[in-house]
N, C-alpha and C. Protein backbone atom coordinates (compact mmCIF):
# COMPACT_ATOMS: atom_id res chain seq x y z
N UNK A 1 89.38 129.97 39.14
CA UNK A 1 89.89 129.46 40.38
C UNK A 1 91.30 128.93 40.15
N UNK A 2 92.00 129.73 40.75
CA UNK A 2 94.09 129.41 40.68
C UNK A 2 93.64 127.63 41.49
N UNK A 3 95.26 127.38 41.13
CA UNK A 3 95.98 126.12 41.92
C UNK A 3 95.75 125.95 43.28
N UNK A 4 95.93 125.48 44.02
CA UNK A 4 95.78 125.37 45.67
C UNK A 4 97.21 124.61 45.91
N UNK A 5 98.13 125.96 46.76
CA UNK A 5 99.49 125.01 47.29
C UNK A 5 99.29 123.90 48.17
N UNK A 6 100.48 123.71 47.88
CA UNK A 6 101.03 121.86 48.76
C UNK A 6 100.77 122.40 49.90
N UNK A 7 100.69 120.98 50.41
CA UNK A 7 100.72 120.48 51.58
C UNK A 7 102.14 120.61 52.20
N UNK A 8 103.16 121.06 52.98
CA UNK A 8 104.62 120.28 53.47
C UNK A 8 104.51 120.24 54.65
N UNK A 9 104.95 118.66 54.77
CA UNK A 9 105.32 118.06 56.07
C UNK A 9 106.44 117.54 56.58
N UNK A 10 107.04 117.28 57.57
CA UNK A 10 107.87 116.44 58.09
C UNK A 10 107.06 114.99 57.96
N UNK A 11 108.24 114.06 57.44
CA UNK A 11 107.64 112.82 57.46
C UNK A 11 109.10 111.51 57.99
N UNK A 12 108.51 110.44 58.42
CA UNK A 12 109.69 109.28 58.37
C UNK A 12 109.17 108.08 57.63
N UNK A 13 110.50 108.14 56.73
CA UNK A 13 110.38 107.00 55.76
C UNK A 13 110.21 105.40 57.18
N UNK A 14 108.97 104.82 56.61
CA UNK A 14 108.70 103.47 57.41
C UNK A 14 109.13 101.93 56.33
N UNK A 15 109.05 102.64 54.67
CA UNK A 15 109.32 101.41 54.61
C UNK A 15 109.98 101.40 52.70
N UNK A 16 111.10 100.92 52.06
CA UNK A 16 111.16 101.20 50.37
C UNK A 16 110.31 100.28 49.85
N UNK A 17 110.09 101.22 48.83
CA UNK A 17 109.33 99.71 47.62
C UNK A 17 109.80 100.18 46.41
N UNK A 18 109.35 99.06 45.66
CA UNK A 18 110.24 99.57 44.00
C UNK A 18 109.46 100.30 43.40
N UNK A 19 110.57 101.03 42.44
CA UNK A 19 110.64 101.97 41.62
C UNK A 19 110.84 103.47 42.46
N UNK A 20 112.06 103.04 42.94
CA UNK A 20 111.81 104.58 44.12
C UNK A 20 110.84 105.30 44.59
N UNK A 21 109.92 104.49 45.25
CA UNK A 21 108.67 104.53 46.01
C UNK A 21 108.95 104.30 47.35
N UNK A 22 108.00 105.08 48.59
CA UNK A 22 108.31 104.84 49.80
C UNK A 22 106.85 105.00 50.52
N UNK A 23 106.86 104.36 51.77
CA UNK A 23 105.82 104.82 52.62
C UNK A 23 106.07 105.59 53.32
N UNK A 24 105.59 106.26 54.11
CA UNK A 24 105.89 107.21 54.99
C UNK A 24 105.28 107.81 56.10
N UNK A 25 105.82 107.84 57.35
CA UNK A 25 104.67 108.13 57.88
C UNK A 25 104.57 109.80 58.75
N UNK A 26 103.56 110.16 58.53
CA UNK A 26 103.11 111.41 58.64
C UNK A 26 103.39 112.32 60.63
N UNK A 27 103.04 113.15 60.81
CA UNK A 27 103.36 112.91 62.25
C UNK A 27 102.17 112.21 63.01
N UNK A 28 101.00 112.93 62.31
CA UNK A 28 99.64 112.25 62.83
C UNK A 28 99.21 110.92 62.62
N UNK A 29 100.04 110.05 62.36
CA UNK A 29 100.41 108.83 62.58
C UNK A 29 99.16 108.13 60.83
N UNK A 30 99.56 109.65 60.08
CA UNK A 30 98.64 108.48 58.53
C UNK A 30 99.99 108.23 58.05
N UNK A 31 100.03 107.26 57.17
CA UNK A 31 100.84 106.63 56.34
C UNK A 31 100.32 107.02 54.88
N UNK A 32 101.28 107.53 53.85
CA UNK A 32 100.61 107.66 52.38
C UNK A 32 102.03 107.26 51.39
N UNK A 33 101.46 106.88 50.29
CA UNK A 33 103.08 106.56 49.50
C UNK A 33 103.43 107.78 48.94
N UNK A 34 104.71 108.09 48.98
CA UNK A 34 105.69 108.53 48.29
C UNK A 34 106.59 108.27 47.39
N UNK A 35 107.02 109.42 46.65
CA UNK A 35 108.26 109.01 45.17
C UNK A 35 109.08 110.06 45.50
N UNK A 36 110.60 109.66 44.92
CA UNK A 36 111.42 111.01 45.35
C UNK A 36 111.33 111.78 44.12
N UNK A 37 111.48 113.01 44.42
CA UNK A 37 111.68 114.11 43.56
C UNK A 37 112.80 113.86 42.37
N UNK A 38 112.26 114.68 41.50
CA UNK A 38 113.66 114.30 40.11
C UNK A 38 114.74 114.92 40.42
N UNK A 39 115.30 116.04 41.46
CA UNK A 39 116.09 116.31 41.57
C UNK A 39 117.25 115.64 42.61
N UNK A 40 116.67 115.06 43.39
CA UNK A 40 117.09 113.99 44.46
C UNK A 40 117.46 112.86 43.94
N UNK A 41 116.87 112.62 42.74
CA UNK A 41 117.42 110.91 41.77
C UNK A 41 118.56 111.21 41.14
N UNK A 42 118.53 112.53 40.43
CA UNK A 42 119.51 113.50 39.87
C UNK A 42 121.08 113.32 40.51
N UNK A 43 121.11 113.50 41.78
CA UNK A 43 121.63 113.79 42.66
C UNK A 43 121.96 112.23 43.21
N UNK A 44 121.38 111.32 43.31
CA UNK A 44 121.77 110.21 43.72
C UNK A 44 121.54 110.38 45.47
N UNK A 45 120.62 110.66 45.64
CA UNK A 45 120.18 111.01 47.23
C UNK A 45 119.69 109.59 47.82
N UNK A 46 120.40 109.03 48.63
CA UNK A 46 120.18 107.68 48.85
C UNK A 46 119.02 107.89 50.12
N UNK A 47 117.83 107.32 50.44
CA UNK A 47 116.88 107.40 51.46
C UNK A 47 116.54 105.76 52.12
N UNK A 48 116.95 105.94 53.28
CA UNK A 48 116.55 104.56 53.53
C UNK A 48 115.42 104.64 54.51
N UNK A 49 115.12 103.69 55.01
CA UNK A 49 113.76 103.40 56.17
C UNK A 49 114.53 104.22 57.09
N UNK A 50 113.72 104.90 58.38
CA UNK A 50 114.21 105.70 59.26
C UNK A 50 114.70 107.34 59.32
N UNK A 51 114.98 107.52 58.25
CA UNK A 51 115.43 108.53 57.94
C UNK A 51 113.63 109.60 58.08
N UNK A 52 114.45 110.76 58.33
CA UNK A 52 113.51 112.24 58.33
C UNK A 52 113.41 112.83 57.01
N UNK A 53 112.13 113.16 56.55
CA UNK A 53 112.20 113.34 55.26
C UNK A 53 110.74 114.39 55.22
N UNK A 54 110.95 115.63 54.47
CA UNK A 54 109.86 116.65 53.93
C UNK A 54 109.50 115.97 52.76
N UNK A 55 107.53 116.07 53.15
CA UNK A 55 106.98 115.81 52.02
C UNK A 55 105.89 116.66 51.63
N UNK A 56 105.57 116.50 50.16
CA UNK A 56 104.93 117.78 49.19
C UNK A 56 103.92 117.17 49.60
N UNK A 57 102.34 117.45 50.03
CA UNK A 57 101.40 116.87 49.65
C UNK A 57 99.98 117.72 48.72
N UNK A 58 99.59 116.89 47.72
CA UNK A 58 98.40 117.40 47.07
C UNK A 58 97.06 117.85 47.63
N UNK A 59 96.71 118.49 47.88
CA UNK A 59 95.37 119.03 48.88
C UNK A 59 94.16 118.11 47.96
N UNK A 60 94.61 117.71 46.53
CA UNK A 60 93.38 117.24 45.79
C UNK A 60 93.76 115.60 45.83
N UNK A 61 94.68 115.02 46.39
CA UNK A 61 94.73 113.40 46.84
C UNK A 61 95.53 113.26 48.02
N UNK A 62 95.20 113.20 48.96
CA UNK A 62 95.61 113.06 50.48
C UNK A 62 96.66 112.00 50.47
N UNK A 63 96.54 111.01 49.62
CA UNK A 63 97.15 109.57 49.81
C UNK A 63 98.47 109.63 49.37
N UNK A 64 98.52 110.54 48.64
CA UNK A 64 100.03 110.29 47.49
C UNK A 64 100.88 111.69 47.64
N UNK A 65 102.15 110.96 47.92
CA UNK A 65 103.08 112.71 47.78
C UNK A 65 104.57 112.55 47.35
N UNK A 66 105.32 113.93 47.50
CA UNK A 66 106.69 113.67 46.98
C UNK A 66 107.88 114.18 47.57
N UNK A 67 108.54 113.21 48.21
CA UNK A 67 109.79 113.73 49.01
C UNK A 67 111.12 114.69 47.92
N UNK A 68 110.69 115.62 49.02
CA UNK A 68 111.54 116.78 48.17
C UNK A 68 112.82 117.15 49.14
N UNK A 69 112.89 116.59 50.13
CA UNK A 69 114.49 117.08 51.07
C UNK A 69 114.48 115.45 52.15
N UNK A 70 116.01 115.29 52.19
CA UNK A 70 115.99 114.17 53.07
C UNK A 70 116.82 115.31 54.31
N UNK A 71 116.36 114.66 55.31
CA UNK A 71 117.07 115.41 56.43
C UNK A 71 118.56 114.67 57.00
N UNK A 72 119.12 115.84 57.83
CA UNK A 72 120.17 115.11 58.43
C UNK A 72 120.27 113.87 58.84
N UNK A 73 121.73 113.14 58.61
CA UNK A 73 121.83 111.53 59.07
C UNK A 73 121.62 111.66 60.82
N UNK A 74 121.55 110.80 61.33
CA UNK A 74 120.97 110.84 62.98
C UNK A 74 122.55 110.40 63.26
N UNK A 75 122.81 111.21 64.25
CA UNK A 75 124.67 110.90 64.87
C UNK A 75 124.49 109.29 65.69
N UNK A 76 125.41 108.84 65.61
CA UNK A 76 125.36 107.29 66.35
C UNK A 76 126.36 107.58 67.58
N UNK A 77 125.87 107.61 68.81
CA UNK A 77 125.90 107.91 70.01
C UNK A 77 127.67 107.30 70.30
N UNK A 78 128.75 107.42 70.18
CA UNK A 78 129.88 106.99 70.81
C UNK A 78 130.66 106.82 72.03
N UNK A 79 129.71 107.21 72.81
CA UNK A 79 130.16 107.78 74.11
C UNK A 79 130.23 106.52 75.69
N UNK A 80 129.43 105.40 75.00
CA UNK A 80 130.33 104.31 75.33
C UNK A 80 131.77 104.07 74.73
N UNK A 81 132.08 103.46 73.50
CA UNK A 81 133.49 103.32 73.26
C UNK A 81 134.52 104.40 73.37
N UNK A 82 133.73 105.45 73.57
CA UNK A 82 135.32 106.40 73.69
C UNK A 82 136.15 106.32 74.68
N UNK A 83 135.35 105.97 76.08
CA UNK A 83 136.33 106.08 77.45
C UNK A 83 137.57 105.08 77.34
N UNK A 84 136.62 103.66 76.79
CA UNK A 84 137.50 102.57 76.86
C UNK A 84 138.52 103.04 75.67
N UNK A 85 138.46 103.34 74.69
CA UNK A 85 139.59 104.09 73.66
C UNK A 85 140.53 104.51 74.11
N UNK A 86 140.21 105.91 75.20
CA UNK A 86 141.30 106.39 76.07
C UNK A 86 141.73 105.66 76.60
N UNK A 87 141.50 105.15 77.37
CA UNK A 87 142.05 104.48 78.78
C UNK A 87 143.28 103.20 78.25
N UNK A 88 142.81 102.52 77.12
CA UNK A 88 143.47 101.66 76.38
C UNK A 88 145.29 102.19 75.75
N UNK A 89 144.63 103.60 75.33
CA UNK A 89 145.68 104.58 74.41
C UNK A 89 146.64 105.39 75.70
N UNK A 90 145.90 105.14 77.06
CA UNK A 90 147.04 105.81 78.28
C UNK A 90 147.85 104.63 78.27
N UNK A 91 147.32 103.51 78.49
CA UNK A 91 147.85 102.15 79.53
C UNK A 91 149.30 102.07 77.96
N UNK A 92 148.96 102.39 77.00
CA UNK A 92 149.88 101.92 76.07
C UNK A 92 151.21 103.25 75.98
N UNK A 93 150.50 104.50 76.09
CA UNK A 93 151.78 105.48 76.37
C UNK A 93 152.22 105.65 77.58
N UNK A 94 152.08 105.14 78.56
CA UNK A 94 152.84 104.74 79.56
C UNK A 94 153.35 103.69 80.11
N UNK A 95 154.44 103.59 79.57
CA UNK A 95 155.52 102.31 79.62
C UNK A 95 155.63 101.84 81.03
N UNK A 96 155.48 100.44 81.67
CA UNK A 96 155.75 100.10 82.77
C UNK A 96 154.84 100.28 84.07
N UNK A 97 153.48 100.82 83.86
CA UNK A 97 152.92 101.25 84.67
C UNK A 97 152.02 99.81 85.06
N UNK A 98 151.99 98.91 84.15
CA UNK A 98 150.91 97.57 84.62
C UNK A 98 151.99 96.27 84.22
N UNK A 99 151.62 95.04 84.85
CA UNK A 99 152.43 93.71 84.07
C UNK A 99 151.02 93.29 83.33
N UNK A 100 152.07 92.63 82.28
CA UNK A 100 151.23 92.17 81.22
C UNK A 100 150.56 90.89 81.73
N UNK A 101 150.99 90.10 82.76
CA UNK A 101 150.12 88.90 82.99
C UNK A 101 148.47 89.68 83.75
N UNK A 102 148.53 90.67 84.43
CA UNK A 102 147.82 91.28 85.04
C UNK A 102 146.22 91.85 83.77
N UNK A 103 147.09 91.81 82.29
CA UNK A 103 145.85 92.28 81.84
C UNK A 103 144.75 91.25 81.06
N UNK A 104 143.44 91.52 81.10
CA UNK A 104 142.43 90.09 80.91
C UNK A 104 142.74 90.40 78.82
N UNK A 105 142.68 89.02 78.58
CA UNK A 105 142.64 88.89 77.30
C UNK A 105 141.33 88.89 76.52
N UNK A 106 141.32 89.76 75.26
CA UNK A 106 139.90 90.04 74.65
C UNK A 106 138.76 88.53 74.85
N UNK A 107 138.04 88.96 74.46
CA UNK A 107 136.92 87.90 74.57
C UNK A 107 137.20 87.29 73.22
N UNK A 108 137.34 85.81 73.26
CA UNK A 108 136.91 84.97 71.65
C UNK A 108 135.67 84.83 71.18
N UNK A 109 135.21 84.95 70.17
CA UNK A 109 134.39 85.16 69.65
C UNK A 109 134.09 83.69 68.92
């Protein structure tokens, strides 16, 4: 009787623990620990909580597996600050178009 292949899943890292250990949680909402792969330590593959991550799993221990790919970083939405960016970068290349007492001063912090 041969080997029996892995398990691979999509998983999200929920939480680090030491020794480059992670939890993770599955889509079907199990949680099992994980370790990263030697080639990913190799590599200096930094994984934090949140992140999308493929994992190997053993068909002969359900509980335990090994992240072998981290997925793309998630884009951080900019599309509030950009308008005000523009609008800031017109009012300044066009000379004379506002008085300066007219404009409100940043907020103090």
């Amino acid at each position: 009787m041969g080997k029996e292949e892995k398990i691979t899943m999509e998983a999200e890292v929920v939480e680090a623990l030491p020794n480059a250990q992670f939890r993770v949680r599955l889509p079907n909402d199990h949680e099992i620990l994980a370790y990263i792969s030697g080639k990913m330590k190799t590599a200096r593959i930094r994984t934090v909580p949140g992140d999308t991550v493929t994992v190997e799993i053993s068909p002969y221990d359900m509980t335990k597996g090994r992240i072998i790919y981290r997925g793309p970083m998630p884009r951080r939405d900019r599309g509030a600050e950009a308008p005000e960016a523009e609008a800031g970068s017109e009012a300044a290349a066009t000379p004379g178009t506002g008085d300066a007492s007219q404009q409100t001063p940043p907020p103090s912090a």
